[in-house]
Protein backbone atom coordinates (compact mmCIF):
# COMPACT_ATOMS: atom_id res chain seq x y z
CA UNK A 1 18.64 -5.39 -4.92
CA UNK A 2 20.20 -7.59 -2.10
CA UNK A 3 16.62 -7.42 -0.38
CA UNK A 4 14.57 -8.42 -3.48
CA UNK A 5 17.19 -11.31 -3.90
CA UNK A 6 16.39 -12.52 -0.31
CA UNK A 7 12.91 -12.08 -0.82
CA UNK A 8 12.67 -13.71 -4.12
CA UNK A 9 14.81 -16.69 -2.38
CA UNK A 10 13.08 -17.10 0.73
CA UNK A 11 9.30 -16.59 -1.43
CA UNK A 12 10.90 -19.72 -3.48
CA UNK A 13 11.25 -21.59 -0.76
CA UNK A 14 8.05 -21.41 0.79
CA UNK A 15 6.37 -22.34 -1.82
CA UNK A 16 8.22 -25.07 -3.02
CA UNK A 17 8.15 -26.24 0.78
CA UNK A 18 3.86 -26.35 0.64
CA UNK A 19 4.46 -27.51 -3.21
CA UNK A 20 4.67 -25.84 -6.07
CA UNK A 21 1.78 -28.25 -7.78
CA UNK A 22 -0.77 -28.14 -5.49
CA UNK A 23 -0.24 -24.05 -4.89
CA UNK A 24 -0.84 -23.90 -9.08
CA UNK A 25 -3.89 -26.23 -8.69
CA UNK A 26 -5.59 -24.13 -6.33
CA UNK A 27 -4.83 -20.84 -7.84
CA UNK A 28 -5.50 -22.35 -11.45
CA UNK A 29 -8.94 -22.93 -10.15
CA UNK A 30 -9.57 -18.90 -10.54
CA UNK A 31 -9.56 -19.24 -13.80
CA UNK A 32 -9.66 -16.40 -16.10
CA UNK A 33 -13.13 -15.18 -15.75
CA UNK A 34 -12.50 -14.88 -12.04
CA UNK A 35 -8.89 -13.35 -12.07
CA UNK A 36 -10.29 -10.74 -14.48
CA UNK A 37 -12.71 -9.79 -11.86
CA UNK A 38 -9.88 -9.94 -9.05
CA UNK A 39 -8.19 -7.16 -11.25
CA UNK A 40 -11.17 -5.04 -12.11
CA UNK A 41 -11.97 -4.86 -7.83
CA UNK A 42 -8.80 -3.89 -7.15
CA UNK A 43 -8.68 -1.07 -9.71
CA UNK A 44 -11.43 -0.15 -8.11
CA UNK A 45 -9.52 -0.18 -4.44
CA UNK A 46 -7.39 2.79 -6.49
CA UNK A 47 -10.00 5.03 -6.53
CA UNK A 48 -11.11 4.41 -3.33
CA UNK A 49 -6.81 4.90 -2.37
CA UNK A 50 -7.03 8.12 -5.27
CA UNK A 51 -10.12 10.01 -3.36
CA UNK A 52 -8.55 9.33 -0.29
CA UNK A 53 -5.78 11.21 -1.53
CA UNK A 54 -7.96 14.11 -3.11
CA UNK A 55 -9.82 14.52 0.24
CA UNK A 56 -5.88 15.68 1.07
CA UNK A 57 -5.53 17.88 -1.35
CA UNK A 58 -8.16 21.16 -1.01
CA UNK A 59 -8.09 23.21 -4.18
CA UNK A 60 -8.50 20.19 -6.11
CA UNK A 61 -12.05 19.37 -7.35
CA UNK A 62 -13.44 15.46 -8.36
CA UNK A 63 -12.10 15.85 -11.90
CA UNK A 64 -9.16 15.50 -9.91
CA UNK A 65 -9.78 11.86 -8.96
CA UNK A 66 -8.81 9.77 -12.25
CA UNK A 67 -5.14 11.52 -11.98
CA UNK A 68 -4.92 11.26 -8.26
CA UNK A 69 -6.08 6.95 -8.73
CA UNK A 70 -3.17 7.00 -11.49
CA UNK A 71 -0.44 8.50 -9.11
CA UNK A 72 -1.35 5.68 -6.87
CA UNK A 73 -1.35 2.89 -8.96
CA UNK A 74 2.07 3.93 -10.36
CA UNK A 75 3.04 4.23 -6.68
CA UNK A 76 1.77 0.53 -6.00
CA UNK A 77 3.52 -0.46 -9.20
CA UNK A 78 7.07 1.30 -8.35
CA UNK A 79 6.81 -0.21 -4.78
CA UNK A 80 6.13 -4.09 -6.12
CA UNK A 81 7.91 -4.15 -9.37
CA UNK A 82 10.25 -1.89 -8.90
CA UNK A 83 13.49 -3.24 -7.09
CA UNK A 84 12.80 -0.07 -4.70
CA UNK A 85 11.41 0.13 -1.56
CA UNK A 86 7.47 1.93 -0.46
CA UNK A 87 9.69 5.36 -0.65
CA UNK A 88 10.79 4.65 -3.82
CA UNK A 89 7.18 4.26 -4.93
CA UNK A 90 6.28 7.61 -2.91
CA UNK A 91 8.62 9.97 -4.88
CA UNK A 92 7.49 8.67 -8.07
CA UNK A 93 3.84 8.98 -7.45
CA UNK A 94 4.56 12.64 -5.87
CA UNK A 95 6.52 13.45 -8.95
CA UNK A 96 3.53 12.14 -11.84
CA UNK A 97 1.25 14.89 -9.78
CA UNK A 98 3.70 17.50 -10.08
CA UNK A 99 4.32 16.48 -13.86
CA UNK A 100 0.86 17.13 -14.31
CA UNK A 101 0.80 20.57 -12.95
CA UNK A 102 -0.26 20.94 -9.67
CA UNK A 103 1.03 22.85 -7.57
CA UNK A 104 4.52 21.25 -5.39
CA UNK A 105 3.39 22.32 -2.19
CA UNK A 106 -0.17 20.95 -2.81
CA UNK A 107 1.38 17.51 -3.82
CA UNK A 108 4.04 17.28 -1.14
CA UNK A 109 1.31 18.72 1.38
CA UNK A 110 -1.41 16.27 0.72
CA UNK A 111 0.74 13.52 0.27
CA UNK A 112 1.83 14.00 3.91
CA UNK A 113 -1.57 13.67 4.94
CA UNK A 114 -2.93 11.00 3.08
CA UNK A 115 0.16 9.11 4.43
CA UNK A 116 -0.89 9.63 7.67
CA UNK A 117 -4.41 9.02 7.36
CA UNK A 118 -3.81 6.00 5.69
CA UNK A 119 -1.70 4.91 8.32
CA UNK A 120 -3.82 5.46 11.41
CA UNK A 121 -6.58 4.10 9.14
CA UNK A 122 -4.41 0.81 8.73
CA UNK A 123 -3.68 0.74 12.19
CA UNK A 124 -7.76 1.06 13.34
CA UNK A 125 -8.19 -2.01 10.60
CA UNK A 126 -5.36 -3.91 12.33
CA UNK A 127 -7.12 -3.24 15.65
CA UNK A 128 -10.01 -5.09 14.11
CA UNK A 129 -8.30 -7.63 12.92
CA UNK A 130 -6.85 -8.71 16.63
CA UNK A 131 -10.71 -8.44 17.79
CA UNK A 132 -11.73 -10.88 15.62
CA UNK A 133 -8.56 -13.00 16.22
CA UNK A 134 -8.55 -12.81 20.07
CA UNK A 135 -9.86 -15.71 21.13
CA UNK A 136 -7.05 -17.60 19.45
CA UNK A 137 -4.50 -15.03 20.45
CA UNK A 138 -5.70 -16.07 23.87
CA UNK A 139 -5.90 -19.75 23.54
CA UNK A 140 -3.44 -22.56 22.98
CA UNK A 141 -4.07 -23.21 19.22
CA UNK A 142 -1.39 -22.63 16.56
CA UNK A 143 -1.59 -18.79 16.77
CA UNK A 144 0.35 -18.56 20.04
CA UNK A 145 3.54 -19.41 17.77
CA UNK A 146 2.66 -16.20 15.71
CA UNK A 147 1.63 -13.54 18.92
CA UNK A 148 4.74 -12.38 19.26
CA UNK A 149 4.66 -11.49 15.40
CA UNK A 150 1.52 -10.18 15.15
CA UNK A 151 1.46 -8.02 18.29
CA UNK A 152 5.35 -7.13 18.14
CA UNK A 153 4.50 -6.04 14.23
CA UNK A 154 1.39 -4.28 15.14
CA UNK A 155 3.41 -2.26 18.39
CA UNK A 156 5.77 -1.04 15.54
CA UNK A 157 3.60 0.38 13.33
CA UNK A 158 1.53 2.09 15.80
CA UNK A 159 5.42 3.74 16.48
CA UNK A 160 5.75 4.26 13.41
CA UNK A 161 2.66 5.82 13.09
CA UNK A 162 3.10 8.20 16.02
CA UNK A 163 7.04 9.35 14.64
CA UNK A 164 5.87 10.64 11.46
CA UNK A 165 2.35 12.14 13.08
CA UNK A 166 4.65 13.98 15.76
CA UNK A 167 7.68 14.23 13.52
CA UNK A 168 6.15 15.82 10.62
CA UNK A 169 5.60 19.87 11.93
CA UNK A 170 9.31 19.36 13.98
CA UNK A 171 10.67 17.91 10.41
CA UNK A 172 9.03 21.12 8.38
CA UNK A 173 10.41 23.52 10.97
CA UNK A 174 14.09 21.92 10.43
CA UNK A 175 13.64 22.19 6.82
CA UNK A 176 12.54 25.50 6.37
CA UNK A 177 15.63 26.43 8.67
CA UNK A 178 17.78 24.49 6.48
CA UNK A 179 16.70 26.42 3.59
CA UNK A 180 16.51 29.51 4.72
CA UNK A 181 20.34 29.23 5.51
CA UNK A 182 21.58 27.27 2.46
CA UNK A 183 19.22 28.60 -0.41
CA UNK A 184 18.49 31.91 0.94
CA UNK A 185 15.91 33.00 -2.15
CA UNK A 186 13.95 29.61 -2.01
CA UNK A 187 10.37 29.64 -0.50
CA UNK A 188 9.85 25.81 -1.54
CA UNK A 189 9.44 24.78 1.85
CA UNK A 190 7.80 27.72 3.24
CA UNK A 191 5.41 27.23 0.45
CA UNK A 192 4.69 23.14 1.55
CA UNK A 193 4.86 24.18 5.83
CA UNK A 194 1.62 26.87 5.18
CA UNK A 195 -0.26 23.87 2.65
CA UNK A 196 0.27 21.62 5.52
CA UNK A 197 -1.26 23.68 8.15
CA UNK A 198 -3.67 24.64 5.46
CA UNK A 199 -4.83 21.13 5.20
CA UNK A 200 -4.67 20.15 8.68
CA UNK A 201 -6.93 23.40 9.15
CA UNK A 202 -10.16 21.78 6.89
CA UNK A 203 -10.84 19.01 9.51
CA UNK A 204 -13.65 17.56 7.79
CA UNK A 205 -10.81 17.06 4.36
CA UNK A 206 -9.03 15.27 6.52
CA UNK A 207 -12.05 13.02 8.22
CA UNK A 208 -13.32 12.32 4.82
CA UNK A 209 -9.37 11.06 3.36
CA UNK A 210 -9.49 8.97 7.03
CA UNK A 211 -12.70 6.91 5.83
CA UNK A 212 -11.62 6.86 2.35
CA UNK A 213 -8.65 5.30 3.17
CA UNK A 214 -9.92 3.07 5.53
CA UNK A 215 -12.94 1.79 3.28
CA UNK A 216 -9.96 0.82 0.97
CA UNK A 217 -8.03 -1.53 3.45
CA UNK A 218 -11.30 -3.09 3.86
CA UNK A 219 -11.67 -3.38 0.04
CA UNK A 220 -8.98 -4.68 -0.35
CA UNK A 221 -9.48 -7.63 2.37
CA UNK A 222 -12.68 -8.10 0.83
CA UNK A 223 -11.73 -8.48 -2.38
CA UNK A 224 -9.20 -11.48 -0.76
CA UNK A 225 -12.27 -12.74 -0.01
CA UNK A 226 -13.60 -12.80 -3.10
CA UNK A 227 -10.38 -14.50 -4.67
CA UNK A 228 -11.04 -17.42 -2.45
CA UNK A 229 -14.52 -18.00 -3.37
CA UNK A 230 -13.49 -17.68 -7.22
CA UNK A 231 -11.16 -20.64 -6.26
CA UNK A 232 -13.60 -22.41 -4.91
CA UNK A 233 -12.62 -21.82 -1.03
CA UNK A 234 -15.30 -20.96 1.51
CA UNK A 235 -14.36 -18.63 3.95
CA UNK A 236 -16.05 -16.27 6.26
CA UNK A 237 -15.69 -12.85 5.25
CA UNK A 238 -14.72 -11.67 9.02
CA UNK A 239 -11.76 -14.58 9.17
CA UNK A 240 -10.34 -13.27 5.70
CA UNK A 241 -10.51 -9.77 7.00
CA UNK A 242 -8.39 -10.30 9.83
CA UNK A 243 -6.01 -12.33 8.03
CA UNK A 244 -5.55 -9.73 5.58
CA UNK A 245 -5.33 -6.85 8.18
CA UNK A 246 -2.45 -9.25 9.81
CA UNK A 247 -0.86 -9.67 6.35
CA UNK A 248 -0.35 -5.81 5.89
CA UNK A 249 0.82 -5.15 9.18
CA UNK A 250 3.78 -7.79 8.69
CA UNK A 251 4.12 -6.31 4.52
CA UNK A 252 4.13 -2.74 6.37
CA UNK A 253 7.01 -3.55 8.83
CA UNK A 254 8.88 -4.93 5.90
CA UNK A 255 8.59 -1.99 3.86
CA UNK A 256 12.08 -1.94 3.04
CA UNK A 257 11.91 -5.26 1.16
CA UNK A 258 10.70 -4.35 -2.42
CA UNK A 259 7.26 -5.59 -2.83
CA UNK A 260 7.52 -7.40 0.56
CA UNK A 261 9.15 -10.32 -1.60
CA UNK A 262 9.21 -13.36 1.19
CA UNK A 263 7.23 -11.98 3.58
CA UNK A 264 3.78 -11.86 1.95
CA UNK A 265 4.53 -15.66 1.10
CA UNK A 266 5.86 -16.59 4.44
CA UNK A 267 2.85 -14.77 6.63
CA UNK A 268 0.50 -16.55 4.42
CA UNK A 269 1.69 -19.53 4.72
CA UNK A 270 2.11 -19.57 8.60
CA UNK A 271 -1.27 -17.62 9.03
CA UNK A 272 -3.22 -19.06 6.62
CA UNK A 273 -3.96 -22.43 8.96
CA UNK A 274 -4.69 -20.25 11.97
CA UNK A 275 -8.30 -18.79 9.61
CA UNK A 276 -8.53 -22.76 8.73
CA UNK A 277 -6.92 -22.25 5.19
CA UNK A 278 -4.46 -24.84 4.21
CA UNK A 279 -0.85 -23.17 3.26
CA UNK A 280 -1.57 -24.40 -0.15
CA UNK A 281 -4.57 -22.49 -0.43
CA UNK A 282 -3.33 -19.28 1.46
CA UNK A 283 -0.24 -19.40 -0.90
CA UNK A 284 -2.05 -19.44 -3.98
CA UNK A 285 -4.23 -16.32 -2.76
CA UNK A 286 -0.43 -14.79 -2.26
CA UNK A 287 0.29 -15.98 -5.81
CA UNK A 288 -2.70 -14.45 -7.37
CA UNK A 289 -2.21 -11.30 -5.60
CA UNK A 290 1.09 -11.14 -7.41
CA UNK A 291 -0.20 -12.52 -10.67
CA UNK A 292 -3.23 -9.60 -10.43
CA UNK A 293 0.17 -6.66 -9.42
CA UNK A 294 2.35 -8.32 -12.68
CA UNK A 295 -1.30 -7.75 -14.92
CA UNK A 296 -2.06 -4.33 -13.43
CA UNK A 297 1.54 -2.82 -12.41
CA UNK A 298 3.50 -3.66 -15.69
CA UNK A 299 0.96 -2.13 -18.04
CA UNK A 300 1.35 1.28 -15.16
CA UNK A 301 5.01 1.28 -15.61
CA UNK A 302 4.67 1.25 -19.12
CA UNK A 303 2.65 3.77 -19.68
CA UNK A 304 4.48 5.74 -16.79
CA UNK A 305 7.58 5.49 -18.46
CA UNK A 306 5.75 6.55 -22.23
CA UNK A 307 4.78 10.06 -19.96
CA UNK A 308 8.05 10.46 -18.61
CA UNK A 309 9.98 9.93 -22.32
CA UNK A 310 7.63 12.43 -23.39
CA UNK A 311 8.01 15.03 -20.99
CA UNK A 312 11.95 14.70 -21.31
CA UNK A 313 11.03 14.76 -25.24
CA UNK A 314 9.22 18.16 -24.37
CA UNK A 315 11.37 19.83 -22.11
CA UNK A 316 14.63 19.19 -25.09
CA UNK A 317 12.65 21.16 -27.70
CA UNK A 318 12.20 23.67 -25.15
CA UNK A 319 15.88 24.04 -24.31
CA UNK A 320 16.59 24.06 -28.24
């Protein structure tokens, strides 16, 4: 709560720094034709984000994919609108599979996966994005004030990366030894250690939730891309890409702020200049990426909640 407070505060601020009119003008000139199409690409980033997640999970065929795009959109949901952090949004979307009846280990197993997948897939995007940004990396221009943000962010996600990649098997092992001693008749984790090797096994399930999860990252850049021209900005595609990859690194490092509250709104605004996009412009992209998360994430948690009501509803006539 104290960090969405902070972030709500210092988001606030930045805006009304650039001013508050002249972000609303810019983003106003979306208009509604255009934000509806802003929406409608990025629920289609959620399948791309749900087969990535399916490609995790063998056993599970493509009718699969319309539950495993749900679990992430109430994960993106939880994790923006939610005063919780990513993790927050990661138990919830793990638990609306499970709900649904597949199998724990499956769930947990796959998840695992597609988390790291989609984080060494985020890390070869942020690679790009520093290509296409080197030259003013290098130079003297306004992006030497940011370098030590954008590489120092970048260095601690790739260690970030490489902990849970290394971490995972040595984490299972611990686990299973845990339970073993403490709950002597469970085979929970057991169960989730033999998925995992399972999936790691099926290389090619693994290859194919890699590209799927990296097409999405570039999706989802794109489709910043597209919000610009709907405002009337020109931009080349390759300069929004790498802004974008740099805006996820920095929301990535600040996964602990709900939402990344502030720090979406700050990056932009510092960044946005160094792709030639006044802060006025970049911080009306930030506000209709927030406006399109309030249009798609509250209907999510609504209907998320409806499930949830019922399945408590379900499991009381049981017990009676």
């Amino acid at each position: 709560m104290l960090a969405t407070v902070a972030g709500l505060a210092v988001a606030a601020w930045t805006i009304g720094a650039t001013g508050l009119t002249d972000v609303l003008a810019t983003a106003a000139r979306m208009g509604l034709t255009g934000f509806l199409a802003y929406c409608l690409w990025s629920l289609g980033v959620f399948f791309l984000l749900g087969a990535a997640w399916l490609a995790a999970a063998p056993g599970e065929t493509g009718r699969s994919l319309p539950l495993f795009a749900w679990a992430r959109m109430v994960r993106e949901a939880v994790s923006d609108l939610l005063p919780f952090s990513q993790l927050g949004g990661i138990i919830v979307s793990a638990r609306t599979l499970t709900v649904a009846a597949l199998p724990s280990s499956r769930v947990h197993g796959s998840l695992v996966v597609d988390m790291t997948t989609e984080m060494a897939s985020q890390l070869v995007y942020t690679l790009f994005g520093l290509a296409l940004m080197g030259s003013r990396l290098i130079g003297d221009g306004a992006a030497v004030h940011l370098r030590p943000a954008i590489l120092g962010g970048t260095l601690v996600m790739a260690a970030i990366m490489l902990l849970f990649f290394t971490m995972q098997r040595a984490a299972l092992e611990f686990a299973t030894r845990m339970a073993g001693r403490f709950l002597p008749g469970s085979t929970a984790m057991v169960a989730m250690r033999s998925e995992l090797a399972r999936i790691y096994a099926r290389k090619d399930r693994v290859a194919l939730a890699f590209g799927a999860n990296l097409a999405a990252w570039l999706a989802s850049g794109t489709g910043a891309w597209l919000a610009l021209g709907w405002m009337g900005v020109t931009a080349p595609l390759w300069d929004i890409l790498a802004l974008e990859s740099l805006i996820f690194t920095l929301r990535s490092v600040a996964f602990v702020i709900p939402g990344a509250l502030g720090v979406q709104e700050a990056a932009y605004a510092l960044a946005g200049p160094i792709f030639g996009l006044p802060p006025e412009t970049a911080l009306a992209l930030s506000l209709a990426k927030r406006a399109r998360d309030l249009a798609i994430g509250l209907p999510t948690l609504l209907f998320w909640q409806a499930n949830e009501m019922r399945n408590l509803a379900g499991r009381g006539e049981k017990a009676g």
